[in-house]
Every structure is written in C-alpha cells, then in structure tokens.
Protein backbone atom coordinates (compact mmCIF):
# COMPACT_ATOMS: atom_id res chain seq x y z
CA UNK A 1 85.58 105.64 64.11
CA UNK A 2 87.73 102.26 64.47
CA UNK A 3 89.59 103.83 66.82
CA UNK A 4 86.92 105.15 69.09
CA UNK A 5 85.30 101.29 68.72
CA UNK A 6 88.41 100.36 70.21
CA UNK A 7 88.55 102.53 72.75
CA UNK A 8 84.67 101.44 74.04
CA UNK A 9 86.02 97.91 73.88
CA UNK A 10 89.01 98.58 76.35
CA UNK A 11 86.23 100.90 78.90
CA UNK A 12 84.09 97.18 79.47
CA UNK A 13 87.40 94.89 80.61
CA UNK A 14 88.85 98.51 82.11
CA UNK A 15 85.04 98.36 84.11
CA UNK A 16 86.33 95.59 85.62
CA UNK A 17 88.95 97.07 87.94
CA UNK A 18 86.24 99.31 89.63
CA UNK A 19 83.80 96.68 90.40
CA UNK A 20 86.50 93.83 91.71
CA UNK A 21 88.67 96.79 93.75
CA UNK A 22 85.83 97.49 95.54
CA UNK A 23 84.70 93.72 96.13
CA UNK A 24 88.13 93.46 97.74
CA UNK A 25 88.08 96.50 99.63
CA UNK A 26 84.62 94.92 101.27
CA UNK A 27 86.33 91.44 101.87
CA UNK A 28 88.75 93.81 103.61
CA UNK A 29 91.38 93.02 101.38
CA UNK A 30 94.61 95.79 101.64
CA UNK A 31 94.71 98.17 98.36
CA UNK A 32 98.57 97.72 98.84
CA UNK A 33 97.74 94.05 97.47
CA UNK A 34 95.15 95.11 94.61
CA UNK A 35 97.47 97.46 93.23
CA UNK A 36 100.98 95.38 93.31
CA UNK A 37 99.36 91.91 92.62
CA UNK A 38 97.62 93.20 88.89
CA UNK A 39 101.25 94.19 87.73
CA UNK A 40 103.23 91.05 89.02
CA UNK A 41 100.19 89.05 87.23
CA UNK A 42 99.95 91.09 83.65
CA UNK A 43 104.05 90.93 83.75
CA UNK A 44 103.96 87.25 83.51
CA UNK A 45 101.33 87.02 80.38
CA UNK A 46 102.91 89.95 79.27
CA UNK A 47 106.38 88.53 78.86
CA UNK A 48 104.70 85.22 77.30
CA UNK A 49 102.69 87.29 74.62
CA UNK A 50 105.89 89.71 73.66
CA UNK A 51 108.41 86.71 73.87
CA UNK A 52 106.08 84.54 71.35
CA UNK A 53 105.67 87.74 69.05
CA UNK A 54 109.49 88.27 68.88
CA UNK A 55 109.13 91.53 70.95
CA UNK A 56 111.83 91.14 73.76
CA UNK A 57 114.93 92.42 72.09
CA UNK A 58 113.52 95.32 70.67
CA UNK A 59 111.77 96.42 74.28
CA UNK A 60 115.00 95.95 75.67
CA UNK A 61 116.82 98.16 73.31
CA UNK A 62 114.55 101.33 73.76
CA UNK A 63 114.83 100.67 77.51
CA UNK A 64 118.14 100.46 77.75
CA UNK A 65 118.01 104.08 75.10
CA UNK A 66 116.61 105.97 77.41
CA UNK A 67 116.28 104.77 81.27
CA UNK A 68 115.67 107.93 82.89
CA UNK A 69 112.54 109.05 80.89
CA UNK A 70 111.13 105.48 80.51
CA UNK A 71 110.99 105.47 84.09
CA UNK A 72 109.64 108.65 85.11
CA UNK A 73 106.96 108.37 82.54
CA UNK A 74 106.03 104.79 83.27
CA UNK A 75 105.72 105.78 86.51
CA UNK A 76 103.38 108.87 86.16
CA UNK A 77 101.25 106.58 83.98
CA UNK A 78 100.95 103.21 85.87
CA UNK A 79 102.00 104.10 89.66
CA UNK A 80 100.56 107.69 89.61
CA UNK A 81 97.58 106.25 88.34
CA UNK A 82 96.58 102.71 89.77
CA UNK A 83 97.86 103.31 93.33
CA UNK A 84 95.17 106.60 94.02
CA UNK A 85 92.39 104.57 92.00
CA UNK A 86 92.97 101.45 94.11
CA UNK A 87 93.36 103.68 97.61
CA UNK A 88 90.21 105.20 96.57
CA UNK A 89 87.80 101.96 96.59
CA UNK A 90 88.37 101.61 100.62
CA UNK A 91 86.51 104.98 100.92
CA UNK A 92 83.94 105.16 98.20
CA UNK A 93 81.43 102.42 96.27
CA UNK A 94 82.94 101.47 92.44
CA UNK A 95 80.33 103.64 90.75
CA UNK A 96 81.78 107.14 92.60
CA UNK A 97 85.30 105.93 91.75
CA UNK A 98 84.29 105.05 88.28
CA UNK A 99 82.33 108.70 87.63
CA UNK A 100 85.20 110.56 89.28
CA UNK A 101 87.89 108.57 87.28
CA UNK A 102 85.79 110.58 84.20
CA UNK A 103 87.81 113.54 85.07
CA UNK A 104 90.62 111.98 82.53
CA UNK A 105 88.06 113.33 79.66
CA UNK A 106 88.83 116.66 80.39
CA UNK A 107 92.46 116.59 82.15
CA UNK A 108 93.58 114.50 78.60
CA UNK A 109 92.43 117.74 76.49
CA UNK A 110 94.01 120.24 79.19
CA UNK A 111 96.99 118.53 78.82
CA UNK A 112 97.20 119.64 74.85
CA UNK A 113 99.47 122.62 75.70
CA UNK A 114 102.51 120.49 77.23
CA UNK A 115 103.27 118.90 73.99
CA UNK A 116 104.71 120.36 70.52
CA UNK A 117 105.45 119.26 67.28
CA UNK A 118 107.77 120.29 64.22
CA UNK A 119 106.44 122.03 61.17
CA UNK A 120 107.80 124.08 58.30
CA UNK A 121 107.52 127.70 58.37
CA UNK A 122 107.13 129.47 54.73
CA UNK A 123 110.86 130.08 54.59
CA UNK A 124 111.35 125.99 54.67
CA UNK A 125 112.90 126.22 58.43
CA UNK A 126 111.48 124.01 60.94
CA UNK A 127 109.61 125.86 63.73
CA UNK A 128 108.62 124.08 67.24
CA UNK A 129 104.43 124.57 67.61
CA UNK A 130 102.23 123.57 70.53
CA UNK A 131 99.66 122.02 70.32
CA UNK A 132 96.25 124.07 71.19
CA UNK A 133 93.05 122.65 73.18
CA UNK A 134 90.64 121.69 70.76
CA UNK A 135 87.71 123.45 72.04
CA UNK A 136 85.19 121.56 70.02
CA UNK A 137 86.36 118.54 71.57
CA UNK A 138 86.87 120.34 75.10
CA UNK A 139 82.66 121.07 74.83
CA UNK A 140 81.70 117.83 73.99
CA UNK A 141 84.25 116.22 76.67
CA UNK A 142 82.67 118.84 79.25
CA UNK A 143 78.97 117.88 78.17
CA UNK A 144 79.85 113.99 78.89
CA UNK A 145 81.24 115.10 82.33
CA UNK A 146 77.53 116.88 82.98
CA UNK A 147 76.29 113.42 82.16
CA UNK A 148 78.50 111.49 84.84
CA UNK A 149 77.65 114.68 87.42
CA UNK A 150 74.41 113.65 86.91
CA UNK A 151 74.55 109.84 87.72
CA UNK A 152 76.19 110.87 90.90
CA UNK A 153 73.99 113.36 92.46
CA UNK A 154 71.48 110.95 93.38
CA UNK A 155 74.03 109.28 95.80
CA UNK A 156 75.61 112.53 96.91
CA UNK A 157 73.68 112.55 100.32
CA UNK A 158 75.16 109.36 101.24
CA UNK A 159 78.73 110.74 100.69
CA UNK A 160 80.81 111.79 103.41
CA UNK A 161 83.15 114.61 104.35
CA UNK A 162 86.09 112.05 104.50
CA UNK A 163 84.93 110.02 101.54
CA UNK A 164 85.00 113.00 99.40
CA UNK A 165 88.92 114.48 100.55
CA UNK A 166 90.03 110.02 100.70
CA UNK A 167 87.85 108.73 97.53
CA UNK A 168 88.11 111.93 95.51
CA UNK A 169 91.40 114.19 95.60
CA UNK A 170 93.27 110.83 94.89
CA UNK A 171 91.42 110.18 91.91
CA UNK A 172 92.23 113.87 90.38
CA UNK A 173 95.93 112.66 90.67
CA UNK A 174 95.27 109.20 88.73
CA UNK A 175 93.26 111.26 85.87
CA UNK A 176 96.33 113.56 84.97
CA UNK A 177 98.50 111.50 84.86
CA UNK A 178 97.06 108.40 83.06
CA UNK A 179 96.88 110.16 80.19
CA UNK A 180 99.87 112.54 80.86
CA UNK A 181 102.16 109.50 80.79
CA UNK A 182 100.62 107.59 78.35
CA UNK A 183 101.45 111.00 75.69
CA UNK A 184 104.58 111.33 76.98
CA UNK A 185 105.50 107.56 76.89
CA UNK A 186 103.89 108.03 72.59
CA UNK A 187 105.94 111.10 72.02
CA UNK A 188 109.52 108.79 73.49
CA UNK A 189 108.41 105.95 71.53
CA UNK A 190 107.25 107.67 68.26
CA UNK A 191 105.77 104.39 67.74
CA UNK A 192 108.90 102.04 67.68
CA UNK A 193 107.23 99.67 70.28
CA UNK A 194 104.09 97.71 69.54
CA UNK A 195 101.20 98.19 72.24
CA UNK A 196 102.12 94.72 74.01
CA UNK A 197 105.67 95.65 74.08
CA UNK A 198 104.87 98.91 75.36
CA UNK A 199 102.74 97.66 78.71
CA UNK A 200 105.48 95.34 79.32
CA UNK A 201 108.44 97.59 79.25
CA UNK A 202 106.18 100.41 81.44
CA UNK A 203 105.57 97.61 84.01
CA UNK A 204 108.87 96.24 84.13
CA UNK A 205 110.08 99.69 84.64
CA UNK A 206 107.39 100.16 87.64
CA UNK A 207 108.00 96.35 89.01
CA UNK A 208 110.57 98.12 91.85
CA UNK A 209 107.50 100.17 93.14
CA UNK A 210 105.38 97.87 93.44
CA UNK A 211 107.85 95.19 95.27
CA UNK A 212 108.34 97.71 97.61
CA UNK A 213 104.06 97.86 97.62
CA UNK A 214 103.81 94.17 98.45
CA UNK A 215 106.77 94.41 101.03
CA UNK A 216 105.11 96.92 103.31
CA UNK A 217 101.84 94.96 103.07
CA UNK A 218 102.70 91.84 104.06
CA UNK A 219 104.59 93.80 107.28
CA UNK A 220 101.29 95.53 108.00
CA UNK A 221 98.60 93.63 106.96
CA UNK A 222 99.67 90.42 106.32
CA UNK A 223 99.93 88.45 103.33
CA UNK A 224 96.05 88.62 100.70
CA UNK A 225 93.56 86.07 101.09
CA UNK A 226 92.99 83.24 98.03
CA UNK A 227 89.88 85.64 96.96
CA UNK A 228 92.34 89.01 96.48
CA UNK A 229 94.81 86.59 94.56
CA UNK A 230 91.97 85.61 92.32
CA UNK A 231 90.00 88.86 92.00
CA UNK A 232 93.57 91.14 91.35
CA UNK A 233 94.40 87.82 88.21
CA UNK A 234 91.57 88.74 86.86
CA UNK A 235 91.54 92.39 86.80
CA UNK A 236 95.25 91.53 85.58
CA UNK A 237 94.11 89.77 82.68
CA UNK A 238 90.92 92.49 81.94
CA UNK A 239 92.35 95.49 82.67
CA UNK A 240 95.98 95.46 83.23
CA UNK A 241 96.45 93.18 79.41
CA UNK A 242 93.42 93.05 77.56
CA UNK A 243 91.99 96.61 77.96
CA UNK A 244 95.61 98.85 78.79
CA UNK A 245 96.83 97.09 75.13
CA UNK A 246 93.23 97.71 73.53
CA UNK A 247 93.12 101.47 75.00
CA UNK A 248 97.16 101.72 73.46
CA UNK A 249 96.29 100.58 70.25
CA UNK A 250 93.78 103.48 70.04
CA UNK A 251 95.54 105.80 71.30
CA UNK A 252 98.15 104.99 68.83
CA UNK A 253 96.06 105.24 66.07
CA UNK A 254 95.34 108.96 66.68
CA UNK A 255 98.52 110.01 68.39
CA UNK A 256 99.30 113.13 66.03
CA UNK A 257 95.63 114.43 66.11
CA UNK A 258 94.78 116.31 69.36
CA UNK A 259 90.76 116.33 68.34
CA UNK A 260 90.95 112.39 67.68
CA UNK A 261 93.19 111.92 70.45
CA UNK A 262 90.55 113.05 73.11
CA UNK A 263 87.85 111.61 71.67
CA UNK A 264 89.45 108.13 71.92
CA UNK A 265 90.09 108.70 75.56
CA UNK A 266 86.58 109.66 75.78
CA UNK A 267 85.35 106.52 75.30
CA UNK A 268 86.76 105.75 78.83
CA UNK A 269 83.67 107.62 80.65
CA UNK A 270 81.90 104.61 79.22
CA UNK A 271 83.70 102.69 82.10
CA UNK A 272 80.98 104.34 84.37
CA UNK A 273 77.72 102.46 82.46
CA UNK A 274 79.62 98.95 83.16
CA UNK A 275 80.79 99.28 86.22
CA UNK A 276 77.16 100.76 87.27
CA UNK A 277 75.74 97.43 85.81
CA UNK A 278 78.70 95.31 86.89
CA UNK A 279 78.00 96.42 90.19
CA UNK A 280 74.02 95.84 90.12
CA UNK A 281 74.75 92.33 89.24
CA UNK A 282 77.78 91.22 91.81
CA UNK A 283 77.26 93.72 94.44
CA UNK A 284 73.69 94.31 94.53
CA UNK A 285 73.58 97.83 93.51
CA UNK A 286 70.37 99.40 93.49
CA UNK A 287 68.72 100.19 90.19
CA UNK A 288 69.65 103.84 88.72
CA UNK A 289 66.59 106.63 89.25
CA UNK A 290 65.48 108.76 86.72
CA UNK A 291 68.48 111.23 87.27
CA UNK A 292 70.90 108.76 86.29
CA UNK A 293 69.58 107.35 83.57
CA UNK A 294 69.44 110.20 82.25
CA UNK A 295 72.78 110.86 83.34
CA UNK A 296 73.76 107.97 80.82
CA UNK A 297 71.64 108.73 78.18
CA UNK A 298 73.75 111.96 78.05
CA UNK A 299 77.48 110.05 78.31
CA UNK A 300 75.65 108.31 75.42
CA UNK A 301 75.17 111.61 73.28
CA UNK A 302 78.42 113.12 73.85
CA UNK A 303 80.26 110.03 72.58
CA UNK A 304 78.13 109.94 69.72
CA UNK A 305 79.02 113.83 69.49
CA UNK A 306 82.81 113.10 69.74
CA UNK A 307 82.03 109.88 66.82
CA UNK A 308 80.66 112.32 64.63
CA UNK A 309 82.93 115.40 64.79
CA UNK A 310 86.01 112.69 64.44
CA UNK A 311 84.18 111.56 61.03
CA UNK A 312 83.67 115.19 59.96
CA UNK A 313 87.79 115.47 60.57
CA UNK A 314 88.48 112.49 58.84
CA UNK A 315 86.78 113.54 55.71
C-alpha cells in the first residue's frame, strides 16, 4: 500500500510534463528544446542532491562496471521515452498524450516474460524461471485502460488522421520502454544505487543524446524563448527529480514481485485525472461530460482494485 501511495504521489508532479509540453508546443516552442532542456536542468540538482548525500563515488563505480548496459538501458528508459512523449504534444492536446501514455499499464505487465529469476529446484540446484504475466493484475490493468478509453472518446471526433499516426504511434514506443528500461536498469543494479543516484547516473549516461538534441535545434529553430527555459526548469524539477525519484523508490520497493510491481506502475494512469484538471485550469480546457467522468470514476476503481489485491498478497 506505501508503495502504491508513492507511486500516486510521483503521477501529480509526473502530470506536470503533459500540461507544460503542450503549453510550449502552443507558444511554438521546438520539442527538440522540451526534451534536452529537462535533463541538462535535473542533472544539475541532481549532482547537488547525490554529491551532499555522499552518492558520487559509488554512481561512478557501477558506471564505470558496466558501460555498455548502463547505456543502452538508460537510453531505452529516458531517450526512448521522453523524446516520443515530447514529439507527441505538437500534434495532440496534453489530455490525449496523457490517456495514451496509459498504455505503460499494460505494456509494464506484458513485459513480465523478458525477465527471470533464480530458484532452487527440489534436488537443491539452482534453476533459471521466468517470470509469468500476472493475469489478475493484467484484468485490473486492462479495466483501468477501459476507463482512460472512455475519457477520450468524447474528443475522438476532433482527432485527426495525422494526429492519431504523429500523437499516437510515438507514444506506444515511450510506454515500452519506460518501464522496459526502468526493469532492466533494477535487475543491473540489484539495488546497489539509491533512487537519486540512479536518475543521475541514467541521465549522465543519456547527456550525449541530448547535446546532440539541443545542437540540431538551435541550427533549425533557433535557440528557446525565456518561457521554454522556464516551463522545461520546472518540469525538470517536477517530473524529471521529484516524481522519476518518487516513481523509483516505488518501484524499488516491489522489484521482486511481478503482481506489486504493476500495480505500482499503475498508479501512473492517475497522471490522466491531473493533467485533465491541470489543463482546465492553465489552458482552459473544457469541463469533462458525463462519459469522462465516468471514465475517471473507473481509473478510480481499478486502482482501488490493484490496492486491494496488493494487500491480499501482502498478507
């Protein structure tokens, strides 16, 4: 249950990334600069939080352990992720992004299968098993996604053709591999890196990428406007520290427990009730109809669904 709290705590400063993207996108700010600026920003605290704490030797040691891996796996889960979410807000509103960003529920239980653990057999020798989709957690994951189909429909009709294919298939790539690399990045850890001196070491790894990001930009669109600066520290400080370290710790917490583990990461489709309200208030989004709200009231059910089968576990 404390880890689920967690996880609901991370979805409100995550909510900010899909209402501020898209506030940038309509100043016709570049999504080159949204993406690269959050990272050069949450390096900076980053380093200050780790260095006070004591953190920087050890980071650098299971950096230097493993280079290749860190890399590739920092990169599915930062680069893989941000860049499609942030290309996505120049072609559709923050609530679309924010509903089809809930695909994560169900790609993070899909992705069960690709990872294995040790265990004795009866003979005492130890035996390589993979881990199975939890189907209870695979219903209750699919019933929240029903919910967030729901709050969309209403604003289907206003969606175009090139919307969907530029707003949409980008996002399926960012909800893989969120979660994809942030397993991966657990399982090459096995928890010898705190959650702050995790973010740091996966953005450090990804700073080349996104140098390369801002490079590009300034040759094609010029250098961001004092509003994008502003907007992309905050979402730094909310999303890229606050709720990436919050969502970690969580994560963490229910690492070796597939069931747990999804209904953590089901607290993201939360995200999609704060951006819908973070929106109404900055952006001027119309109130929800009917449909939607009950749209939410559904979200609502299936993460009390996912709190109450995780208790059930626990005892």
């Amino acid at each position: 249950m404390k880890a689920i709290g967690i996880g609901i705590l991370s979805a409100l400063f995550f909510a900010v990334t899909f209402v501020l993207n898209r506030s940038m996108e309509l100043d016709g700010g570049s999504w080159l600069w949204s993406a690269s600026l959050r990272y050069f920003f949450m390096v900076l605290f980053l380093i200050l939080i780790v260095g006070l704490r004591g953190g920087l030797p050890g980071m650098k040691r299971e950096m230097a352990a493993a280079p290749g891996p860190f890399f590739i796996w920092s990169f599915v889960a930062f680069v893989l992720f941000y860049g499609p979410l942030t290309f996505s807000a120049g072609y559709s509103p923050g609530w679309l992004v924010a509903g089809t960003w809930q695909m994560t529920i169900v790609a993070g239980i899909l992705l069960a299968p690709f990872f294995t653990f040790q265990a004795k057999s009866e003979t005492g020798e130890l035996r390589t098993i993979r881990h199975r989709i939890p189907t209870a957690s695979l219903v209750i994951s699919s019933v929240i996604l029903v919910g967030v189909v729901l709050i969309q429909i209403p604003h289907a009709s206003s969606v175009s053709t090139k919307t969907i294919l530029l707003g949409t298939l980008p996002l399926v790539i960012a909800a893989f591999a969120y979660p994809l690399g942030n397993r991966k990045m657990m399982n090459l850890l096995g928890g010898s890196l705190d959650m702050f001196q995790r973010v740091l070491a996966m953005t450090l790894m990804t700073i080349p990428i996104w140098v390369v990001m801002a490079i590009y930009a300034t040759a094609t669109v010029g250098l961001p406007s004092t509003s994008q600066v502003v907007q992309s520290l905050i979402v730094a400080v909310s999303s890229g520290v606050i709720a990436t370290s919050l969502f970690f710790m969580a994560t963490d917490m229910v690492q070796h427990d597939q069931g747990k583990l999804a209904a953590v990461e089901a607290t993201q489709s939360v995200e999609l009730i704060f951006a819908m309200l973070g929106e109404m208030l900055l952006l001027s989004l119309p109130l929800p109809g009917v449909l939607s709200l009950v749209g939410v009231l559904i979200i609502i059910g299936g993460m009390s669904l996912h709190s109450y089968q995780t208790s059930l576990v626990a005892k």
